[in-house]
C-alpha atoms as a PDB file:
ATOM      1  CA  UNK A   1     -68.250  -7.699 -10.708  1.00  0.00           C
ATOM      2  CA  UNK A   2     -65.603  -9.138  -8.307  1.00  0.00           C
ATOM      3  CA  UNK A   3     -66.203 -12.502  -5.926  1.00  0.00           C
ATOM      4  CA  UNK A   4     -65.362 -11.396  -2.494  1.00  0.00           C
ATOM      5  CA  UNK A   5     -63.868 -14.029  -0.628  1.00  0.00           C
ATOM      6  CA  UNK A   6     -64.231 -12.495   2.540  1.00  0.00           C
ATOM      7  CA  UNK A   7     -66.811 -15.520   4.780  1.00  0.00           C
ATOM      8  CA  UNK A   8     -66.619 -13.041   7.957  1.00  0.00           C
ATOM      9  CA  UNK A   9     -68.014  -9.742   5.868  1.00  0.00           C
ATOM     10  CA  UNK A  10     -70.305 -12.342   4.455  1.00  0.00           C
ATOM     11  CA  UNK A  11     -71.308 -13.891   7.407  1.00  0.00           C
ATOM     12  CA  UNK A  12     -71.739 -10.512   9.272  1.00  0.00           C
ATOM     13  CA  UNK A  13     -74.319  -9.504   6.269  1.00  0.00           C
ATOM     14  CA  UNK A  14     -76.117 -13.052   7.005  1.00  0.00           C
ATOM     15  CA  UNK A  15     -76.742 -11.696  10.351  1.00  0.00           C
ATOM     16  CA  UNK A  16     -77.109  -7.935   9.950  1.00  0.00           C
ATOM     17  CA  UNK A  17     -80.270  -8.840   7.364  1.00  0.00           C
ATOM     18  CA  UNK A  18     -81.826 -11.881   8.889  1.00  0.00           C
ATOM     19  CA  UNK A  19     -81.163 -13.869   6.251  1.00  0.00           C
ATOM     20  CA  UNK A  20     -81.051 -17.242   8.453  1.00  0.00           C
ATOM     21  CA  UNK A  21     -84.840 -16.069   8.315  1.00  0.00           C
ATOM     22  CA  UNK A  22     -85.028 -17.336   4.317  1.00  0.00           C
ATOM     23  CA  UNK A  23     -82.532 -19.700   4.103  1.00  0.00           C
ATOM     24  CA  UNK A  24     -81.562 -22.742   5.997  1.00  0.00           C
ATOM     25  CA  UNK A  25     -77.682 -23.798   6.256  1.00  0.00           C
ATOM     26  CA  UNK A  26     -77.662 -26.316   3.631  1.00  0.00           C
ATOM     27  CA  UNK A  27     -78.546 -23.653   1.255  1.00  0.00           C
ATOM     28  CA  UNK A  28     -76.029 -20.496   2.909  1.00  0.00           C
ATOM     29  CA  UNK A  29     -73.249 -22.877   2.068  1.00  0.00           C
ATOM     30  CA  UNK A  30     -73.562 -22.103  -1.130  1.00  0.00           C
ATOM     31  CA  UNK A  31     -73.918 -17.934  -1.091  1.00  0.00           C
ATOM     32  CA  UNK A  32     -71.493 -15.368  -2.241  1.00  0.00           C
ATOM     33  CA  UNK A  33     -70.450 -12.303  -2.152  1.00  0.00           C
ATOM     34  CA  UNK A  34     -70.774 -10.428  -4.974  1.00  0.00           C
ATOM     35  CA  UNK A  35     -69.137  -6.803  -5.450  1.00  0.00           C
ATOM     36  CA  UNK A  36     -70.533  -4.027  -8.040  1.00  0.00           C
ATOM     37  CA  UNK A  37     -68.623  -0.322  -8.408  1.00  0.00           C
ATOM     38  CA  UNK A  38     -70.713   2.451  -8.785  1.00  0.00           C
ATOM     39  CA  UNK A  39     -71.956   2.534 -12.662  1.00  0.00           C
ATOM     40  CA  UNK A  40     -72.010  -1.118 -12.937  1.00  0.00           C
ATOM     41  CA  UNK A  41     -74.422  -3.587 -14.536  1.00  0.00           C
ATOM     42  CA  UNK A  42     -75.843  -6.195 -12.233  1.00  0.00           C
ATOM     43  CA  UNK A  43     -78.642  -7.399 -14.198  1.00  0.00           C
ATOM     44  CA  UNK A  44     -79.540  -6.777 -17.770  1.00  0.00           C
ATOM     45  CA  UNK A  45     -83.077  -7.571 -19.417  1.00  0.00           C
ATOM     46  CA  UNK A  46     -83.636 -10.093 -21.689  1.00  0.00           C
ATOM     47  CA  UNK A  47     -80.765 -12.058 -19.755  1.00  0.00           C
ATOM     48  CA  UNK A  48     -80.530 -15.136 -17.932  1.00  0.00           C
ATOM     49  CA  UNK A  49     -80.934 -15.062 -14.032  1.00  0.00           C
ATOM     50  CA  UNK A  50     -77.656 -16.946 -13.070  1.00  0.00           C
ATOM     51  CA  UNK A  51     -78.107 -15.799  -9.627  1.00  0.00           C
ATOM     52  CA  UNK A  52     -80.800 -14.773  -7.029  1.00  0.00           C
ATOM     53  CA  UNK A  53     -79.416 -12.099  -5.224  1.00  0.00           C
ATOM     54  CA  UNK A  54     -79.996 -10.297  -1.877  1.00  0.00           C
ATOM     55  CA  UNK A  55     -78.651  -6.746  -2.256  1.00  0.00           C
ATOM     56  CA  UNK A  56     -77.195  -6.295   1.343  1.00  0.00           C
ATOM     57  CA  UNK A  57     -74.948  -2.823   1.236  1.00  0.00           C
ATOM     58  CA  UNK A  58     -75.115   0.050  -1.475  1.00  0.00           C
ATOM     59  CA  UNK A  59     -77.449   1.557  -3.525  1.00  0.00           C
ATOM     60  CA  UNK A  60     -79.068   0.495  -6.887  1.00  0.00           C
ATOM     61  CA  UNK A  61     -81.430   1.499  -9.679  1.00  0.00           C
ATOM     62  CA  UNK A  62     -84.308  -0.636 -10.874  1.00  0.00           C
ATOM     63  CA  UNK A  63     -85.358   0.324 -14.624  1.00  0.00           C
ATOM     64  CA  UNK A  64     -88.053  -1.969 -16.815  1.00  0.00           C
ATOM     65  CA  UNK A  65     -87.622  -2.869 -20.019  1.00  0.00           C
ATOM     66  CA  UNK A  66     -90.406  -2.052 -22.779  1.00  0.00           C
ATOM     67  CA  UNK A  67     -90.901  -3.485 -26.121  1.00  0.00           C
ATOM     68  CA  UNK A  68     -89.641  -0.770 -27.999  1.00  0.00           C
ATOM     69  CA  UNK A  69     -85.933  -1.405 -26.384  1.00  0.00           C
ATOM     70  CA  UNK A  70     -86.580   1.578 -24.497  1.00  0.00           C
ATOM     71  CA  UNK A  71     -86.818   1.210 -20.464  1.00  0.00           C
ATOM     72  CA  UNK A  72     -88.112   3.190 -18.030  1.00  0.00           C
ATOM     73  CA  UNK A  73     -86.660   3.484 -14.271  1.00  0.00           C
ATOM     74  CA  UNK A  74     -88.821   2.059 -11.822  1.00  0.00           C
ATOM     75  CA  UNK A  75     -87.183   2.373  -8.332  1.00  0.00           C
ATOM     76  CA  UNK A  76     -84.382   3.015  -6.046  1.00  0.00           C
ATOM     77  CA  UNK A  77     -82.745   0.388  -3.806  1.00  0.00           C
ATOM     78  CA  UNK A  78     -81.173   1.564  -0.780  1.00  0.00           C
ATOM     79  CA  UNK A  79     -82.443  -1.030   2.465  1.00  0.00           C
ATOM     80  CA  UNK A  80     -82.326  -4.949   2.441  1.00  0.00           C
ATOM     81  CA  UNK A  81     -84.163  -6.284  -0.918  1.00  0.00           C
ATOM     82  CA  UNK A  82     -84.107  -9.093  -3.225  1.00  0.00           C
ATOM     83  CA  UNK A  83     -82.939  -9.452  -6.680  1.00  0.00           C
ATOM     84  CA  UNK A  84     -85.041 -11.954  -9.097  1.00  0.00           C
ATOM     85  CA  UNK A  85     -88.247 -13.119  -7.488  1.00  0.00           C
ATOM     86  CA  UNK A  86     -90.570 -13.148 -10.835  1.00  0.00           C
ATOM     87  CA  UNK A  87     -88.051 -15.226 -12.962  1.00  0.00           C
ATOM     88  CA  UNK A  88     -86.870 -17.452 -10.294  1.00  0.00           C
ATOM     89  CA  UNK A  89     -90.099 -19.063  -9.307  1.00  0.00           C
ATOM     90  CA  UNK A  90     -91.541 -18.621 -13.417  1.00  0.00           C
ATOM     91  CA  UNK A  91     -87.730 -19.588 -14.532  1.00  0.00           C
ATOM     92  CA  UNK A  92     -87.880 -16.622 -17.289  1.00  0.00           C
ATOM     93  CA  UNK A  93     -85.779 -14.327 -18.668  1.00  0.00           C
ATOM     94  CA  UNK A  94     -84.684 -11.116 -16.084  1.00  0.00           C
ATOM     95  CA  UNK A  95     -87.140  -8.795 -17.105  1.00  0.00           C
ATOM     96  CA  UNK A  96     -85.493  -5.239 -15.343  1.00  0.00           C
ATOM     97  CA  UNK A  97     -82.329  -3.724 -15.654  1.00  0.00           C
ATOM     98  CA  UNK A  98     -80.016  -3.437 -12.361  1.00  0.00           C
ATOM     99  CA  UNK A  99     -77.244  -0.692 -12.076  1.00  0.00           C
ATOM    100  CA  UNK A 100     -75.156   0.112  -9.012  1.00  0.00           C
ATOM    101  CA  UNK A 101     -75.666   3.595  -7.849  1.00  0.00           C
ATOM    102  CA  UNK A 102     -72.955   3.328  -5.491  1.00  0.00           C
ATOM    103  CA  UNK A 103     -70.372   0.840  -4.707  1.00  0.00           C
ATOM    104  CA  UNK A 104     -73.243  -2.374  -3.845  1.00  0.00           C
ATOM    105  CA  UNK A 105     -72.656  -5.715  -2.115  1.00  0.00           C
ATOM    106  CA  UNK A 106     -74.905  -8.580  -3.030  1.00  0.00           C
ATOM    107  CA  UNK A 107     -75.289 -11.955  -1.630  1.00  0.00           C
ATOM    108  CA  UNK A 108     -75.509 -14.577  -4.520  1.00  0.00           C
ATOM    109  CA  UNK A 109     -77.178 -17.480  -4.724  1.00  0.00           C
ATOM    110  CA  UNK A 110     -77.459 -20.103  -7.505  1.00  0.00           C
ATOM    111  CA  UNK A 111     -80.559 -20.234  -9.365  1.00  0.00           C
ATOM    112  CA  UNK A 112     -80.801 -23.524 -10.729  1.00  0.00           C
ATOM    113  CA  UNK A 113     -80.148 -24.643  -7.036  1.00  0.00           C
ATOM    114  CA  UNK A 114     -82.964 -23.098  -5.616  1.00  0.00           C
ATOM    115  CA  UNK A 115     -85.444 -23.679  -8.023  1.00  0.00           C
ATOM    116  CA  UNK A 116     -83.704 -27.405  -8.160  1.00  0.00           C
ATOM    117  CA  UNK A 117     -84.023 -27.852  -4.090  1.00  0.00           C
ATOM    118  CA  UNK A 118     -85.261 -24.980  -2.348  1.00  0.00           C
ATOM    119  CA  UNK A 119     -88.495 -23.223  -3.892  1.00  0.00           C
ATOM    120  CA  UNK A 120     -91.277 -25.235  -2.035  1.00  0.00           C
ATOM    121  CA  UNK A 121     -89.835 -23.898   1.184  1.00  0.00           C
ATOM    122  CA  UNK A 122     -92.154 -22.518   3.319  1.00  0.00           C
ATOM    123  CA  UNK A 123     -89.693 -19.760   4.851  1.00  0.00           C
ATOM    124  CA  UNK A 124     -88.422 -18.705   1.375  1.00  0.00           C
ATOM    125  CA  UNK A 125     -91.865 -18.991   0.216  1.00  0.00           C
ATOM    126  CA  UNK A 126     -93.133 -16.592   2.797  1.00  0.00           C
ATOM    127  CA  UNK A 127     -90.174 -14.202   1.405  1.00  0.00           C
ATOM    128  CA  UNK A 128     -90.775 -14.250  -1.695  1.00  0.00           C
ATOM    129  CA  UNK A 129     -94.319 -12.925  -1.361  1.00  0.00           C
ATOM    130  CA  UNK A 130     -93.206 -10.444   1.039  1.00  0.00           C
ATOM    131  CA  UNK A 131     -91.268  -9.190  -1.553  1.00  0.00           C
ATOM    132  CA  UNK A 132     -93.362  -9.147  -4.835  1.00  0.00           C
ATOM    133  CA  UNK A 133     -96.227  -7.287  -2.458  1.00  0.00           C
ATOM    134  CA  UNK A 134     -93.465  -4.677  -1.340  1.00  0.00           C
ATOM    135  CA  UNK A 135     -92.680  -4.129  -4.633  1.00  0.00           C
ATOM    136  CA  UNK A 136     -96.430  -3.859  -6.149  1.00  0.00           C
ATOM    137  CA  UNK A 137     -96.921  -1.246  -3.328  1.00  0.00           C
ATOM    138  CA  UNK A 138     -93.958   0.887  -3.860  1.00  0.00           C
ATOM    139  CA  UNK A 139     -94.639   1.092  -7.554  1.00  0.00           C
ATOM    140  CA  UNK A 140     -98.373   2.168  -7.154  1.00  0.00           C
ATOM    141  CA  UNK A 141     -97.187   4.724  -4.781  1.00  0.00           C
ATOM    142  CA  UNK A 142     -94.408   6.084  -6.741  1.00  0.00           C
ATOM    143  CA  UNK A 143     -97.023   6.051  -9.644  1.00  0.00           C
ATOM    144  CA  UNK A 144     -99.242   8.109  -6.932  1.00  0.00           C
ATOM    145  CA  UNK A 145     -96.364  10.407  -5.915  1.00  0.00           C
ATOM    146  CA  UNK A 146     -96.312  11.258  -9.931  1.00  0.00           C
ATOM    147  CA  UNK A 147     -99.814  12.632 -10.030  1.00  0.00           C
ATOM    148  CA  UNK A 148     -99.793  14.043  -6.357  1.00  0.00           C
ATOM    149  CA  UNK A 149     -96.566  15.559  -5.965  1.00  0.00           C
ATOM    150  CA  UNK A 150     -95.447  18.733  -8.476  1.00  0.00           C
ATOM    151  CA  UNK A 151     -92.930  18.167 -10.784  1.00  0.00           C
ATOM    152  CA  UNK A 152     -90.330  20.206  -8.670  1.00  0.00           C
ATOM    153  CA  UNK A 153     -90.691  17.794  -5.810  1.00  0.00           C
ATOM    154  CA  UNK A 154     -90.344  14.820  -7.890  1.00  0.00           C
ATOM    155  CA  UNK A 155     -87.087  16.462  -9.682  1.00  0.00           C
ATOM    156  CA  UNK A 156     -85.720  16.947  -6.550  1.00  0.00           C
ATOM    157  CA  UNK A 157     -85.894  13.471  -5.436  1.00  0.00           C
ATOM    158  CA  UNK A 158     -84.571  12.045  -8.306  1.00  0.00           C
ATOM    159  CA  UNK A 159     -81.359  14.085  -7.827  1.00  0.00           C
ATOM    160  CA  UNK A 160     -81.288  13.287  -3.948  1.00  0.00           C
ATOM    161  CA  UNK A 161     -81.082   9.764  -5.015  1.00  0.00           C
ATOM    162  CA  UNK A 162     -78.346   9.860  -7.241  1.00  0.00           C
ATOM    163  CA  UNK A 163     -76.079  12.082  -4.782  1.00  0.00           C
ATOM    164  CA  UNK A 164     -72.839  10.110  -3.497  1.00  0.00           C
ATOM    165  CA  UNK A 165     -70.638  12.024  -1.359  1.00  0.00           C
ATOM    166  CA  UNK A 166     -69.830  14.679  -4.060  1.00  0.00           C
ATOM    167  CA  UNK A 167     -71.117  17.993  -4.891  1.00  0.00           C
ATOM    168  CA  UNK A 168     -72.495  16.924  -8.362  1.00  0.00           C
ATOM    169  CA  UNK A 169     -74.205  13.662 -10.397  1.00  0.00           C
ATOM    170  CA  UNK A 170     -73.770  12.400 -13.510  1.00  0.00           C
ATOM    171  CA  UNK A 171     -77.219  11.450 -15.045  1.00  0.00           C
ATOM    172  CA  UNK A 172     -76.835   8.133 -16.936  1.00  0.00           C
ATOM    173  CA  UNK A 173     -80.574   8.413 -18.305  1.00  0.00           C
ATOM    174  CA  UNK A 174     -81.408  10.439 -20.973  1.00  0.00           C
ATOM    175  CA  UNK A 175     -84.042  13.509 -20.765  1.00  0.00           C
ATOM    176  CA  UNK A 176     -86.257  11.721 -22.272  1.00  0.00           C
ATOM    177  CA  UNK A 177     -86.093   8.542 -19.872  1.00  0.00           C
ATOM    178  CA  UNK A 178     -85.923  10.884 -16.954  1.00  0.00           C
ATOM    179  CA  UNK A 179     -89.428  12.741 -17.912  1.00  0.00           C
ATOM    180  CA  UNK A 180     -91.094   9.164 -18.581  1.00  0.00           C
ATOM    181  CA  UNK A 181     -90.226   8.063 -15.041  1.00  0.00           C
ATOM    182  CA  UNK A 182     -91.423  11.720 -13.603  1.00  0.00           C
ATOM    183  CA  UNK A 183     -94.589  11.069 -15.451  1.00  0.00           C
ATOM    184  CA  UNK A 184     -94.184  14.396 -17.409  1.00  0.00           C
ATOM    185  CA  UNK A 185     -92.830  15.847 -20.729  1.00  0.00           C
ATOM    186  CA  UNK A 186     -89.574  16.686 -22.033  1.00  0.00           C
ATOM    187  CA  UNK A 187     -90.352  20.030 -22.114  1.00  0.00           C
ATOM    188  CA  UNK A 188     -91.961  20.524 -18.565  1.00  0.00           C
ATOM    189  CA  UNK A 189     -88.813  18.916 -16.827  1.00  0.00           C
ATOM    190  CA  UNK A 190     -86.441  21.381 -18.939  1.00  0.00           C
ATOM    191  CA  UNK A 191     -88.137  23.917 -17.611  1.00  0.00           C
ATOM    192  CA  UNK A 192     -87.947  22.889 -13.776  1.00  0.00           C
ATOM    193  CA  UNK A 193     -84.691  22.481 -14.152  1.00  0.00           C
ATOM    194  CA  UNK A 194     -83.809  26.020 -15.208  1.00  0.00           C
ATOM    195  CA  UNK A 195     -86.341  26.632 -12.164  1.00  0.00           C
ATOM    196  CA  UNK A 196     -84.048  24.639 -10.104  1.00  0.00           C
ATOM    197  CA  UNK A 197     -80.893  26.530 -11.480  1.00  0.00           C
ATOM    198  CA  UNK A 198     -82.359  30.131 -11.393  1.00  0.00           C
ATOM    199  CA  UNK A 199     -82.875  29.553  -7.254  1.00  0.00           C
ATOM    200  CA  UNK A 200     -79.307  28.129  -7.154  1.00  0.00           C
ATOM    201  CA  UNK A 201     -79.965  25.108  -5.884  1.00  0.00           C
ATOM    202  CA  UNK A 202     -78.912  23.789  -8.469  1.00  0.00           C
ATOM    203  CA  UNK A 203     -76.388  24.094 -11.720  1.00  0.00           C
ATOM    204  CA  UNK A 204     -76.975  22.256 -15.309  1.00  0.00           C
ATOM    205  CA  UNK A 205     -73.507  21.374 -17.332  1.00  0.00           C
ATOM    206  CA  UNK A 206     -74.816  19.054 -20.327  1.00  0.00           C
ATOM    207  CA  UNK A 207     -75.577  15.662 -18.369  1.00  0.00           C
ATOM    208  CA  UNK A 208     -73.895  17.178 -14.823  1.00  0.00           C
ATOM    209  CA  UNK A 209     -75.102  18.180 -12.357  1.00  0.00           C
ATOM    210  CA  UNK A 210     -74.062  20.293  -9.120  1.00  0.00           C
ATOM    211  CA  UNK A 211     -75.472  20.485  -6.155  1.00  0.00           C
ATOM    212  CA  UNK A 212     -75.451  24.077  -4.881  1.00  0.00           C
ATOM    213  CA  UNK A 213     -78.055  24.220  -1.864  1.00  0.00           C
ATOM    214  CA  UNK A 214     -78.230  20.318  -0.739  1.00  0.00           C
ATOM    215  CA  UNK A 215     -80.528  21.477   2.377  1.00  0.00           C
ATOM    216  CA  UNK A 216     -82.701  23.006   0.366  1.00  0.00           C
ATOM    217  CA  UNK A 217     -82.862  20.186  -2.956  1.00  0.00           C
ATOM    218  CA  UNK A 218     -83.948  18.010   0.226  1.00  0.00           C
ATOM    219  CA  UNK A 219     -86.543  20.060   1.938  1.00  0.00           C
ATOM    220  CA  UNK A 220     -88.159  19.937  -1.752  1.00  0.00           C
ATOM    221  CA  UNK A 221     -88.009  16.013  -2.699  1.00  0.00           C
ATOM    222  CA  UNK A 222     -89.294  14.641   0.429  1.00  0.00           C
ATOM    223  CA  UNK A 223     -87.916  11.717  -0.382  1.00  0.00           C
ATOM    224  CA  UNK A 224     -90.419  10.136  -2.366  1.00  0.00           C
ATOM    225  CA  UNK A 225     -88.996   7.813  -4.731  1.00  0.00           C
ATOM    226  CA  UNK A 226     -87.317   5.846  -1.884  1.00  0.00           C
END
């Protein structure tokens, strides 16, 4: 993570997102701007929440961690969200793991100074449930997608997810974690993959993975875990 000390890209994120919306002045004087590469750990489980953050510019991963030290990934992050709600207001533990997808800006913002000064505030109160409610409805639908949607589809738009501006990915989950989120088996998302590869769409090399047809990988994902 790097500290960008640039206050005009900040400031120009303050007022591409609304933020002046959430927070008054007395609080902004105290954001940052905080830079993740692509691959990189924002938030791990189990850790403290230093910082509330707005993610502003990038793309991120969302994955929950279960009791058996196993996690399973949750949701995408590619529009204007926030980082932290649930253990800011219950001051616990962060309870999801965060990776950068892409190269991600996030604006920072002290913890213990908003729960300290800032978390009866009507505006950021009204935020806040925005956000919790946007996230309860984008899990139930992505848990609806699973039983709606065939497992091709839902393959599909995992990989469009995870594409940069290369022709291949690198999955950083495991088989196993990447059936769990699809809400299938092991075996069943083996085999659409080979499906995938024998149309060409698509080519398997251990945990890469090229993208051959990109029009046609799209057409099928639909784009529902966005």
């Amino acid at each position: 993570m790097q500290k960008i000390s640039d206050y005009i890209l900040l400031n120009q994120y303050i007022i591409k997102h609304n933020i002046f919306d959430i927070f008054d002045d007395n609080i902004l004087q105290y954001s940052q701007l905080h830079y993740y590469e692509k691959n990189e750990s924002i938030l791990q489980a189990e850790s403290e929440l230093n910082y509330y953050y707005l993610f502003v510019d990038g793309k991120i991963k969302i994955s929950y961690l279960l009791e058996n030290g196993k996690s399973i990934l949750l949701k995408f992050y590619t529009d204007f969200d926030s980082l932290g709600d649930l253990e800011l207001l219950n001051n616990i533990p962060v309870r999801c793991n965060v990776e950068a997808i892409e190269n991600t800006y996030l604006i920072a913002l002290p913890s213990k100074l908003l729960r300290d000064t800032y978390c009866d505030n009507p505006k950021f109160l009204k935020h806040i449930i925005n956000s919790l409610s946007q996230k309860l409805d984008a899990t139930g639908n992505n848990s609806s997608y699973n039983l709606m949607y065939p497992l091709i589809n839902r393959l599909s738009s995992y990989i469009v997810e995870h594409i940069t501006d290369k022709n291949y990915i690198q999955l950083n989950s495991s088989f196993k974690e990447i059936s769990q989120f699809l809400g299938t088996t092991y075996r069943h998302l083996n085999r659409t993959f080979n499906t995938l590869e024998s149309r060409e769409i698509i080519k398997c090399d251990d945990k890469i993975v090229y993208i051959l047809k990109e029009a046609e990988l799209r057409k099928l994902s639909k784009n529902l875990y966005i």
